[in-house]
Protein backbone atom coordinates (compact mmCIF):
# COMPACT_ATOMS: atom_id res chain seq x y z
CA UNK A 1 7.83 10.03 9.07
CA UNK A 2 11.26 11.64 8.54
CA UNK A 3 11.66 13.47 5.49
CA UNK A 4 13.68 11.26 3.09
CA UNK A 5 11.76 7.74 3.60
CA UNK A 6 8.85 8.44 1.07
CA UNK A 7 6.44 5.33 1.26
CA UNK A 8 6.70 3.05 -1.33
CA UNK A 9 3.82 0.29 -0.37
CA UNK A 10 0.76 0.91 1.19
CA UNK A 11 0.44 -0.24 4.89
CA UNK A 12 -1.98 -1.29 7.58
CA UNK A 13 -2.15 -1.16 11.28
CA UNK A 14 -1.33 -4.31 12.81
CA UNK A 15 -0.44 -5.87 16.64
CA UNK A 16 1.80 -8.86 16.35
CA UNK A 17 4.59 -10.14 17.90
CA UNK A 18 7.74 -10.12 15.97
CA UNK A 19 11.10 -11.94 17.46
CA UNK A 20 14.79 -9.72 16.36
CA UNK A 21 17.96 -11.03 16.62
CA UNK A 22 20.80 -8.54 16.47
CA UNK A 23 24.15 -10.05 16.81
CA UNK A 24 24.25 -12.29 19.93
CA UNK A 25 21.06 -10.23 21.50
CA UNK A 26 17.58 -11.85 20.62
CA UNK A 27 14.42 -9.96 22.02
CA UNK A 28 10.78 -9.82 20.94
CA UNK A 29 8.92 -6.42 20.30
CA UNK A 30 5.18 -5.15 18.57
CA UNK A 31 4.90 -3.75 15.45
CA UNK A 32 2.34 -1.35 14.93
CA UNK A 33 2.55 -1.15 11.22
CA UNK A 34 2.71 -2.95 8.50
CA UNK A 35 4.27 -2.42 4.60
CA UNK A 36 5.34 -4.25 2.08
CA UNK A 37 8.53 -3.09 2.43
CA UNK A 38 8.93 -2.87 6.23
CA UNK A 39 7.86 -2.43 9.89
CA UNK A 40 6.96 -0.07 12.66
CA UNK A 41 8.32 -1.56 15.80
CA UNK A 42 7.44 -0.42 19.50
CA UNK A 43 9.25 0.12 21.77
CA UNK A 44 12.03 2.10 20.71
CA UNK A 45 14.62 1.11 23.27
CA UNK A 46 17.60 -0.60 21.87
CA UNK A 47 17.28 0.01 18.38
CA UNK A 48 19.68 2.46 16.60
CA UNK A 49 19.60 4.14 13.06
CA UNK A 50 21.50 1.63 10.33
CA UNK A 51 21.34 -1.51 12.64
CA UNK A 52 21.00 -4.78 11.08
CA UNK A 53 18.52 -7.22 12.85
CA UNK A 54 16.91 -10.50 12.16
CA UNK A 55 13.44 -10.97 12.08
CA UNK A 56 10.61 -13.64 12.42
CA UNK A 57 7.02 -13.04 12.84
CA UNK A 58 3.32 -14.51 11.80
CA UNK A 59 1.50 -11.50 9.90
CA UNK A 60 -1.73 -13.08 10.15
CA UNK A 61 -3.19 -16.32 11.91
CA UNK A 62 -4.03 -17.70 8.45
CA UNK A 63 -0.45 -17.25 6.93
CA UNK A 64 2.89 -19.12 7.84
CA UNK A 65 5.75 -17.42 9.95
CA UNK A 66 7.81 -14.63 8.12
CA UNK A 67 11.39 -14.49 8.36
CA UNK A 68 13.30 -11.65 6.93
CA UNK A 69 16.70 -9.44 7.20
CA UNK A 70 15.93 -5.90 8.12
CA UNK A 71 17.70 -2.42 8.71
CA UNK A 72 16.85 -0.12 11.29
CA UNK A 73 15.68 3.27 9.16
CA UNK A 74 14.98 5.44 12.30
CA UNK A 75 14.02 5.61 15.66
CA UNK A 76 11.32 7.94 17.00
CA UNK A 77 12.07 8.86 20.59
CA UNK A 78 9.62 7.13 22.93
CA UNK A 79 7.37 5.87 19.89
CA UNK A 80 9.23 3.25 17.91
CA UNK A 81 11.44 2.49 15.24
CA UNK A 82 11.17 1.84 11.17
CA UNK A 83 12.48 -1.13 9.66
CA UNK A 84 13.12 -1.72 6.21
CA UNK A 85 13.42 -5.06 5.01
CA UNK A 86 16.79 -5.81 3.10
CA UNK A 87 16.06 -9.65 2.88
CA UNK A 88 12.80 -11.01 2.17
CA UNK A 89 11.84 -14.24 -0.16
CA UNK A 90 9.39 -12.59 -3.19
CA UNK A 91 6.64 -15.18 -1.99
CA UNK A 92 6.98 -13.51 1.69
CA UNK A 93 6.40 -9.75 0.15
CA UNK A 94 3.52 -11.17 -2.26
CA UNK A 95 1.98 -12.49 1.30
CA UNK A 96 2.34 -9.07 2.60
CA UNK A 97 1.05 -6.83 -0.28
CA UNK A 98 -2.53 -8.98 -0.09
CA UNK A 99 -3.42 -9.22 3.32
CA UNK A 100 -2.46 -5.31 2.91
CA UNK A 101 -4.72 -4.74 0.15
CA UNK A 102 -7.37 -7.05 1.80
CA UNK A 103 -7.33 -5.15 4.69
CA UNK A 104 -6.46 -1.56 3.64
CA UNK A 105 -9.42 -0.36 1.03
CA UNK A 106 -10.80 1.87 3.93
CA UNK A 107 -8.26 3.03 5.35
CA UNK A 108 -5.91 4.94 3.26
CA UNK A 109 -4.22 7.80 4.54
CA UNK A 110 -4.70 10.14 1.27
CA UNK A 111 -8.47 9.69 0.76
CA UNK A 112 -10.17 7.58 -2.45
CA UNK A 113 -13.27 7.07 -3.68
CA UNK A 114 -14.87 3.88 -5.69
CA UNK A 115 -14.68 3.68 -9.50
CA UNK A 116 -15.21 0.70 -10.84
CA UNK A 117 -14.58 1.84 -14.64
CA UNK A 118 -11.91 -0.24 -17.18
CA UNK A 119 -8.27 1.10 -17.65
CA UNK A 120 -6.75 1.70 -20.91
CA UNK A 121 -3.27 1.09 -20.20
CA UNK A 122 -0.22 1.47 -23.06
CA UNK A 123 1.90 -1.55 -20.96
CA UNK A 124 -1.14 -4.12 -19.71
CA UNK A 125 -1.45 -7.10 -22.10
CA UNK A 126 -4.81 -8.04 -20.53
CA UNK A 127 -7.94 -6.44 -19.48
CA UNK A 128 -7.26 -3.51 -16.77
CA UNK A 129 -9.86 -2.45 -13.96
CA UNK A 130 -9.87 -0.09 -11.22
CA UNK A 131 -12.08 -0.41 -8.09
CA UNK A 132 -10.90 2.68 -6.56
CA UNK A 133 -8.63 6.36 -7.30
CA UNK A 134 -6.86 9.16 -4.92
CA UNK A 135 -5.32 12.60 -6.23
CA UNK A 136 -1.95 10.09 -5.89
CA UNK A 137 -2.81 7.00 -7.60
CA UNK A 138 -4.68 3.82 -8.05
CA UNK A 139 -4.66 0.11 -7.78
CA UNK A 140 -5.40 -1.64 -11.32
CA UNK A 141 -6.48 -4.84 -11.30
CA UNK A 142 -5.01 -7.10 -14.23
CA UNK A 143 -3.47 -10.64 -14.07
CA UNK A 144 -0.71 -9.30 -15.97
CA UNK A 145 0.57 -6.72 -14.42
CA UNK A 146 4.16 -5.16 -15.55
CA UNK A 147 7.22 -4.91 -13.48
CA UNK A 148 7.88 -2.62 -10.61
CA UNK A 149 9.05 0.66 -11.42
CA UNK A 150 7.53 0.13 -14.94
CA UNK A 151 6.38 3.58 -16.61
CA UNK A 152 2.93 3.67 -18.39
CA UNK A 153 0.07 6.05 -19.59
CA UNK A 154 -2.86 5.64 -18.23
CA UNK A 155 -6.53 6.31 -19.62
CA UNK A 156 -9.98 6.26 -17.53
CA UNK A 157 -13.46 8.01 -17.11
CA UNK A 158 -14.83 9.36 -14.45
CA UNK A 159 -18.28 9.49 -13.74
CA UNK A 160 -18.82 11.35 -16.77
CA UNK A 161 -18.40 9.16 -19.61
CA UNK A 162 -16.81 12.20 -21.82
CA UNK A 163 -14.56 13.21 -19.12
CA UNK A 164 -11.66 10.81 -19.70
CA UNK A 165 -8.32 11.26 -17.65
CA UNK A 166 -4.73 10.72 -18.96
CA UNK A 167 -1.98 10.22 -16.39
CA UNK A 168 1.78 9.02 -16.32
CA UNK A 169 2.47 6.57 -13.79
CA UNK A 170 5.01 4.60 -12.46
CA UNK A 171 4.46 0.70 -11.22
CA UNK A 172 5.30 1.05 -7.16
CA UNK A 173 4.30 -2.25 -6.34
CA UNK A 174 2.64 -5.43 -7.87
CA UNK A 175 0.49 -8.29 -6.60
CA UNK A 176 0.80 -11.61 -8.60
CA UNK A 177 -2.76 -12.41 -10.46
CA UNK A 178 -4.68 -9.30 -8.80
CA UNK A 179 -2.65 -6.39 -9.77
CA UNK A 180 -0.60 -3.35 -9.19
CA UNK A 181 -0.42 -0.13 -7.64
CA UNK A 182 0.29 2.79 -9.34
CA UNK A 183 1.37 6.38 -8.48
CA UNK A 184 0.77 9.41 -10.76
CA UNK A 185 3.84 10.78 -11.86
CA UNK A 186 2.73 13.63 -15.06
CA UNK A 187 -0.92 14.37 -14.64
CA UNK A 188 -2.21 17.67 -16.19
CA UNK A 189 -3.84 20.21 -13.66
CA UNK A 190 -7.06 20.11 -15.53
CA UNK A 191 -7.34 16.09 -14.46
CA UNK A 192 -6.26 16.24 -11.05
CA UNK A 193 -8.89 18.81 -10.80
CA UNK A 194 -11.49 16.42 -11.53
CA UNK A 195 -10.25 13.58 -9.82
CA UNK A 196 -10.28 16.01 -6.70
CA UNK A 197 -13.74 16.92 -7.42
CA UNK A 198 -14.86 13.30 -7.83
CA UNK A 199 -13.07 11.80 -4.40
CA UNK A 200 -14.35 14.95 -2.53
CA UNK A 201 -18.23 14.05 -4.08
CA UNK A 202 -17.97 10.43 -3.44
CA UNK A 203 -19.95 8.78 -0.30
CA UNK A 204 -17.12 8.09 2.53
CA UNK A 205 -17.26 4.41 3.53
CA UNK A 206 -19.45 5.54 6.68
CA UNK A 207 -21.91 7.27 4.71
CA UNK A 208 -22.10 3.96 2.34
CA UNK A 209 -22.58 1.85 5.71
CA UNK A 210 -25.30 3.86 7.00
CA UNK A 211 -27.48 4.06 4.00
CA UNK A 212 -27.11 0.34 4.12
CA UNK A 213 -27.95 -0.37 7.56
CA UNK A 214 -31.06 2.06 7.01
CA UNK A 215 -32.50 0.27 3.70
CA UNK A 216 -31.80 -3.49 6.45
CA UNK A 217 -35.13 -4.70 7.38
């Protein structure tokens, strides 16, 4: 990714057909990746840097066709090009962000490990979980969650129950009823230290897979 697009939503790999319109010129491409805040369309030819298109595609068998406004971010020469999505209903995003996080607790780029442990959080009005954390944030899981771009302090243990860690984070993204994603903004070094520690000790989903299939009758 260019420098100057930092990713704001998490994102899968997908294959599905999406349908552009730009101008009078309607085509149909593949994206290759999903966000909730845009595509990754292949192949690159005919897109150009700040073009407006129109799109339409089906995200998922289960879910109904998108449609959404986007602008072309950048084109990568003989690999594709990003689109941002300037125009998109809230209900259409929501439908993103959970077949994302359905789909996505394995495969994160920056690596996490499982903690299941409750979140004391300064701007949750009801009861806060995580399931997972990385060295850059975490998904909380609260039917309440605050707004986007909401500032909080967070509180949680690790796997030490006297080794609680205090972070700064902002709200990057929220799913209605399940949620929000968070990313660390102040953390002190001491804490990132042991989050570190704690990813880099935790079983990999493999390893959990395989001790599984060996306990299986």
């Amino acid at each position: 990714m260019p420098k100057g697009y930092p990713r704001r939503y998490p994102r899968i790999g997908i294959r599905v057909q999406v349908d552009c319109t730009s101008g009078e010129r309607v085509f149909r491409t593949i994206a290759s990746t999903l966000s909730g805040g845009g595509l990754f369309l292949t192949p690159p030819e005919g897109f150009e840097p700040g073009q407006e298109i129109a799109i339409r595609f089906r995200p998922a068998r289960h879910l109904p066709m998108i449609e959404a406004k986007a602008r072309v971010c950048y084109v990568l020469s003989q690999r594709g090009a990003a689109i941002e999505f300037t125009e998109i209903t809230d209900d259409d995003r929501q439908k993103l962000l959970r077949l994302i996080h359905q789909k996505s607790r394995d495969r994160r780029q920056q690596p996490r490990a499982p903690l299941a442990t409750q979140i004391e959080c300064d701007r949750c009005m009801s009861m806060a979980f995580s399931r997972d954390v990385s060295l850059g944030g975490m998904f909380i899981e609260t039917t309440d969650p605050p707004p986007e771009g909401s500032l909080l302090t967070v509180r949680f243990n690790l796997d030490q129950k006297d080794r609680v860690v205090t972070a700064s984070a902002q709200v990057v993204y929220n799913i209605e009823k399940m949620g929000m994603g968070v990313l660390f903004m102040e953390i002190k070094p001491q804490d990132r230290d042991a989050i570190r520690a704690y990813v880099e000790s935790a079983p990999t989903p493999a390893d959990t897979e395989s001790a599984r299939s060996q306990l299986a009758p």
